[in-house]
Structure formats: C-alpha cells, structure tokens
Protein backbone atom coordinates (compact mmCIF):
# COMPACT_ATOMS: atom_id res chain seq x y z
CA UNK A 1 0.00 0.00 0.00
CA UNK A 2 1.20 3.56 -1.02
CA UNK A 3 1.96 5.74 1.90
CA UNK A 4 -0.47 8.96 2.24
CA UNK A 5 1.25 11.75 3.90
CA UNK A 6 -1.83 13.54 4.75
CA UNK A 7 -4.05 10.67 5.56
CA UNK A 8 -3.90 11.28 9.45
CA UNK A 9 -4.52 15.15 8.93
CA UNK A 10 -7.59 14.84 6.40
CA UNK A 11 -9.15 12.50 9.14
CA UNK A 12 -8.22 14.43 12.45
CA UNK A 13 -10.28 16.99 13.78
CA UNK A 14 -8.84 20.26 14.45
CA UNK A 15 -9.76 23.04 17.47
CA UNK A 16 -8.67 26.60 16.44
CA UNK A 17 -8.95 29.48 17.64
CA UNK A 18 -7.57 32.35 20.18
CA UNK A 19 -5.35 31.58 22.95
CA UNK A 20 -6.70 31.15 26.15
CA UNK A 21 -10.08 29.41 25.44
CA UNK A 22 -9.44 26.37 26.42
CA UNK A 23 -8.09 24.64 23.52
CA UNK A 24 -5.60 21.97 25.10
CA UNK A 25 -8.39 21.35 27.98
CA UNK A 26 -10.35 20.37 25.27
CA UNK A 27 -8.07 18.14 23.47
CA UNK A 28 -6.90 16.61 26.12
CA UNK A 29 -10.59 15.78 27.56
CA UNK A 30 -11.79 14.32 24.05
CA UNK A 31 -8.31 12.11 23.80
CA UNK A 32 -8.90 10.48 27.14
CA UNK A 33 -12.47 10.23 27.15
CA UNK A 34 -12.90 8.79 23.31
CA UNK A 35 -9.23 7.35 22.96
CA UNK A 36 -8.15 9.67 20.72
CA UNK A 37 -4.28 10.78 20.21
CA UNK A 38 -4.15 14.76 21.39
CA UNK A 39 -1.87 16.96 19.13
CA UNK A 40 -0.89 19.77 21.29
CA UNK A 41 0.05 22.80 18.89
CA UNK A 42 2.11 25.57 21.31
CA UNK A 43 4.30 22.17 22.84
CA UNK A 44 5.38 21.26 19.47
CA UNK A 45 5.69 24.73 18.44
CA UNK A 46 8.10 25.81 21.40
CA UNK A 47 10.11 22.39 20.99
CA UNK A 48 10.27 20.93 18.17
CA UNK A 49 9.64 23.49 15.31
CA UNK A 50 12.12 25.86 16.71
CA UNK A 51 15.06 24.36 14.81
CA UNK A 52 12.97 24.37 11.89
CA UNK A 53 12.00 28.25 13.05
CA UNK A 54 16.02 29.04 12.84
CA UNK A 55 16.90 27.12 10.00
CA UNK A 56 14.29 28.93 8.32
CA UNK A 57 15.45 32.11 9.38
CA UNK A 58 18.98 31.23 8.12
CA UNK A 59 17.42 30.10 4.66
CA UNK A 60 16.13 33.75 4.32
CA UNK A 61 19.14 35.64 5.19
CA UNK A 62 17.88 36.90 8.98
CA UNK A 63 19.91 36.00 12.33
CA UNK A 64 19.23 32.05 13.76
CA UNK A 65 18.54 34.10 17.19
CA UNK A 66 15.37 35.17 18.70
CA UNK A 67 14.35 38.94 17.85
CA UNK A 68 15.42 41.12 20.40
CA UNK A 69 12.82 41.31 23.26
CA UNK A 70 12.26 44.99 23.10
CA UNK A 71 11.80 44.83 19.07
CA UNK A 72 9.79 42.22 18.97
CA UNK A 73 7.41 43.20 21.49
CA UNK A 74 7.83 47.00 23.17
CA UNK A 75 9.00 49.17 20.04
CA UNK A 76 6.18 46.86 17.52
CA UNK A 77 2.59 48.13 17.61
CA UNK A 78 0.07 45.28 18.05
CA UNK A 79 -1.75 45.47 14.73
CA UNK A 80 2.08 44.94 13.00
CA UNK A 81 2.59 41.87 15.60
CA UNK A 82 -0.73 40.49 14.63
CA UNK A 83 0.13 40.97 10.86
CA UNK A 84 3.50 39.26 11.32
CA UNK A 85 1.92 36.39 13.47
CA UNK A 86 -0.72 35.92 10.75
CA UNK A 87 2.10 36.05 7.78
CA UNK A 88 3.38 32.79 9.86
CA UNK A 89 0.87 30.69 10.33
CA UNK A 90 0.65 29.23 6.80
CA UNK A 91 4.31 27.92 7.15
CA UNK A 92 3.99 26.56 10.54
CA UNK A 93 1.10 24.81 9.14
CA UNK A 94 3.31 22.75 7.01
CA UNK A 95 5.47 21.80 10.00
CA UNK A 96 2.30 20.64 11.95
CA UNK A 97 1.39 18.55 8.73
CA UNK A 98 4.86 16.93 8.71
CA UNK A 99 4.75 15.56 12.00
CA UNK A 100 0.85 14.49 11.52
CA UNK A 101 2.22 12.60 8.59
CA UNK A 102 4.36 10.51 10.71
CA UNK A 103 1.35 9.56 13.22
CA UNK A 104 -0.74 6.71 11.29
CA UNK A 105 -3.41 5.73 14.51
CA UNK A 106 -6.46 3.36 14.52
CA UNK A 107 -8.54 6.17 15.75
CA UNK A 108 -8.66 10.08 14.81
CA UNK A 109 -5.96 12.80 15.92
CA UNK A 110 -7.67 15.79 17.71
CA UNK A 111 -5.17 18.62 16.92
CA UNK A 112 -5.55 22.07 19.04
CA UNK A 113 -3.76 25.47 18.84
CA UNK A 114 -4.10 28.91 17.38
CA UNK A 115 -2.16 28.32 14.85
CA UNK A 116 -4.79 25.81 13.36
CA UNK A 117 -6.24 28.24 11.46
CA UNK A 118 -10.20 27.56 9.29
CA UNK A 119 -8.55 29.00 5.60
CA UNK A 120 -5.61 26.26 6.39
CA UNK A 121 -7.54 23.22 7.82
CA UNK A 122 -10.74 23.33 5.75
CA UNK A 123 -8.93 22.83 2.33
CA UNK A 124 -7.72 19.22 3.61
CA UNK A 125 -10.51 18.16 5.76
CA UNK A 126 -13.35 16.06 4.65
CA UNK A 127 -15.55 17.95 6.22
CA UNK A 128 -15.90 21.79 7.93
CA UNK A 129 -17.58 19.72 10.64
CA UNK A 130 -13.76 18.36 11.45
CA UNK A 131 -13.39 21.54 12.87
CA UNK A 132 -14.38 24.09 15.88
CA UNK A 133 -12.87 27.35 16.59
CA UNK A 134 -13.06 28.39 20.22
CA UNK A 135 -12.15 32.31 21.07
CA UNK A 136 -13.00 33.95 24.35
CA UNK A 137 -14.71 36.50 24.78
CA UNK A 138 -13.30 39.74 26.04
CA UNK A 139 -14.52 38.95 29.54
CA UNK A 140 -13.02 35.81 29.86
CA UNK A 141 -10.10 36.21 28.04
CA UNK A 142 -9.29 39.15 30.99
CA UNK A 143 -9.91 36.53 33.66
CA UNK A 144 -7.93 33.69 32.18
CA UNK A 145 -5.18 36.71 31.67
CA UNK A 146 -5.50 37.00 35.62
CA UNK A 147 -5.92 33.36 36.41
CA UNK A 148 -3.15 31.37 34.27
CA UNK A 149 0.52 32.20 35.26
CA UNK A 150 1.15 31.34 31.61
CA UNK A 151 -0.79 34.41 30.36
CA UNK A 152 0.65 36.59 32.72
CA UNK A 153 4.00 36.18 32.14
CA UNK A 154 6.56 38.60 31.68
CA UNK A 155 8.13 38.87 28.75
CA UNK A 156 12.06 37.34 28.88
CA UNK A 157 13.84 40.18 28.58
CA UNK A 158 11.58 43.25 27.88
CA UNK A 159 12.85 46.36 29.57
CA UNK A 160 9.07 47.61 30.03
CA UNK A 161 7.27 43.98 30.47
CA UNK A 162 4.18 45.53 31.45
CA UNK A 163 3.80 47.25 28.15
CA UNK A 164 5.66 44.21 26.38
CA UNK A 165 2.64 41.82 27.94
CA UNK A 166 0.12 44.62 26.85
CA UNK A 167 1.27 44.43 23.16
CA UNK A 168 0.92 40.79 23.37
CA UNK A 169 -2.56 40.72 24.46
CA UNK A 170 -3.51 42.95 22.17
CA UNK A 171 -2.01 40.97 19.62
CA UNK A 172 -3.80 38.04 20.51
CA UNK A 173 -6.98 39.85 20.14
CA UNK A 174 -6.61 40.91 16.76
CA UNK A 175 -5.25 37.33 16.05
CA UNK A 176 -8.11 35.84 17.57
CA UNK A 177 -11.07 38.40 15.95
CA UNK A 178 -9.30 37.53 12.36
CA UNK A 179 -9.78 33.37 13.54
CA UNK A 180 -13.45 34.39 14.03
CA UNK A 181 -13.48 36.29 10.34
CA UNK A 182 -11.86 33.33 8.64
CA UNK A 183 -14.34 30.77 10.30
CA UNK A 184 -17.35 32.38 9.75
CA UNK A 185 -16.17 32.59 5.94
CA UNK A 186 -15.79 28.94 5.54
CA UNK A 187 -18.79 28.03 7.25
CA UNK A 188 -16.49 26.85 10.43
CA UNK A 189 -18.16 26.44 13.84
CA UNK A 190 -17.28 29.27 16.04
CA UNK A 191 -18.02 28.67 20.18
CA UNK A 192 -17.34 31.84 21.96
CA UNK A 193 -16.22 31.14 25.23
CA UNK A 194 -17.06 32.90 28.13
CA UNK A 195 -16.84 31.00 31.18
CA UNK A 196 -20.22 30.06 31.85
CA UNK A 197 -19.26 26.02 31.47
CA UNK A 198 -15.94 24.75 32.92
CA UNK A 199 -13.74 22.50 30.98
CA UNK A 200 -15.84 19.45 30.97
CA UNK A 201 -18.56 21.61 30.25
CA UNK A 202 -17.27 23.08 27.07
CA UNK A 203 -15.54 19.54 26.03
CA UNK A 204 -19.44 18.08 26.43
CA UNK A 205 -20.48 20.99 23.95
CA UNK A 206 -17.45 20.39 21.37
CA UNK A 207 -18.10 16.61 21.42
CA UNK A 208 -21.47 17.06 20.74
CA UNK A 209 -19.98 19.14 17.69
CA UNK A 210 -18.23 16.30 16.72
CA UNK A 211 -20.20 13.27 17.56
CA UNK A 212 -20.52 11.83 14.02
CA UNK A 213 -16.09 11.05 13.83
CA UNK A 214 -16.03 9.97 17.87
C-alpha cells in the first residue's frame, strides 16, 4: 500500500482558535475520554519546530537568534505583531502537517492550537464539521489573563514587560477576531467562550460538535 502523507490530517479533527479558550483542555478531555491521540500545537511549536524556526530564518538571510525582546514586542505596535503572526501561520502549518504525517493511529488525531487556522484546515478536511474554533470572549479572556501564570508572564527580557505583555494581548486579540473572520467565511463552527461552562462543560459541547467522527 502507497503511503499517504496527509491521511492522518484529512481525518483528524482540528480546534482553532484564540489563545486562552481552552483549547488543550479540550483536546486533552476528548483524547482520554474517546481514545483519541491529542496533538498539542504551542508544545510542538516551542520544541520541536524551533530548529525548523532558525533554519528557516537562516534560509532567508535573517539571524538564527530570537528577535530582540524589546523589538519584537515593546518598540512593535500590536496590529504589525498580529500581521506578522498571521504572515506565519501558513508555514507553521506545514510543520504541523509533517509531524501528523508521521502519526498513522487506529482512531482520529484531535489537533488544538491557534495556529490551526479555518482558511488552512478546511482545504484538507473532509468535512468543515472536522473543525471548531473556540475564542473567548473579552470577559473571559481578561480573567484567564488574571488566572493562568502562563498568560501573565513577563516577557524574557523586555525592559518595560508591562507594556511588552500589553502588546501581546492585544495581539492576541486581533489574532483571535481575524480566527473568528476566517471561520465564519468557511462556514467553520465558532463557540465563543465565556466562562459560563468549565472545561468538561465546554468539552461536552465540542463533542457534541463532533459526535458523528467519535
């Protein structure tokens, strides 16, 4: 039998959407409780893409390092980040497709992260109904800023992190009202979250979404 690359991706089912929604609670909820395999975007994203991140770098003619802190996030205006963070996600795709390619399981992949973007998934997918996008709403995204050390972070190095985190959430934002755009565009389900139902709560209402692959 031939080997299909994207056999495990066209069959997985995908959870986009803006950070802090609840994504990997999600994921990690459906995997256990319907013996799925969990593909957690931002842990492969901070591990193992970041030599492909440098080497990619190289290939275009920019430093292997990081961006300086204070470029990157105190002296860039949130709108540009967004841009720039957008402008990305299409390659990164293709990393999260390579390592999909070398998971062939009996039962479906549920893949989670922002980068999992609705213009990206729903061109391989069998179905739009292989995917949800979950973004929180203002209110909730505030208290999950407050609530997860995570989200509250300081920036490494950023000589002003309070404005340095400030940019970044209002990245996120944009990045997260342009998931909703691309969604409702391709006919995607969109579940704004806003902390009425707690993570088994919200994992009952996306595997209800998805009851026909479970």
């Amino acid at each position: 039998m031939d080997f299909d690359a994207t056999a495990t991706a066209r069959r997985a089912l995908w959870i986009g959407g803006g950070q802090w929604a609840g994504k990997s609670t999600v994921a990690v909820n459906l995997a256990l409780r319907h013996g799925l395999t969990a593909y957690l975007y931002d842990r492969h994203d901070a591990r193992g893409h970041d030599d492909r991140r440098v080497a990619d770098r190289v290939r275009r003619g920019d430093p292997p390092a990081d961006p300086d802190p204070d470029a990157a996030w105190v002296h860039t205006d949130p709108a540009r980040m967004a841009a720039e963070t957008l402008a990305g996600f299409p390659r990164r795709f293709e990393w999260v497709l390579d390592d999909l390619s070398a998971l062939v399981c009996g039962r479906r992949v549920v893949a989670e992260g922002w980068g999992l973007r609705a213009e990206l998934v729903a061109p391989l997918v069998e179905s739009v109904r292989q995917m949800v996008v979950l973004v929180p709403t203002p209110g909730f995204r505030a208290h999950q800023i407050t609530r997860l050390p995570r989200a509250s972070a300081a920036v490494a190095g950023a000589s002003d992190p309070v404005l340095a985190n400030r940019h970044r959430w209002e990245r996120d934002e944009l990045v997260a009202a342009d998931a909703i755009v691309q969604a409702e565009r391709l006919k995607v389900r969109v579940i704004r979250v806003d902390g009425s139902l707690d993570g088994e709560g919200l994992t009952d209402l996306v595997a209800d979404h998805f009851a026909a692959y479970l």
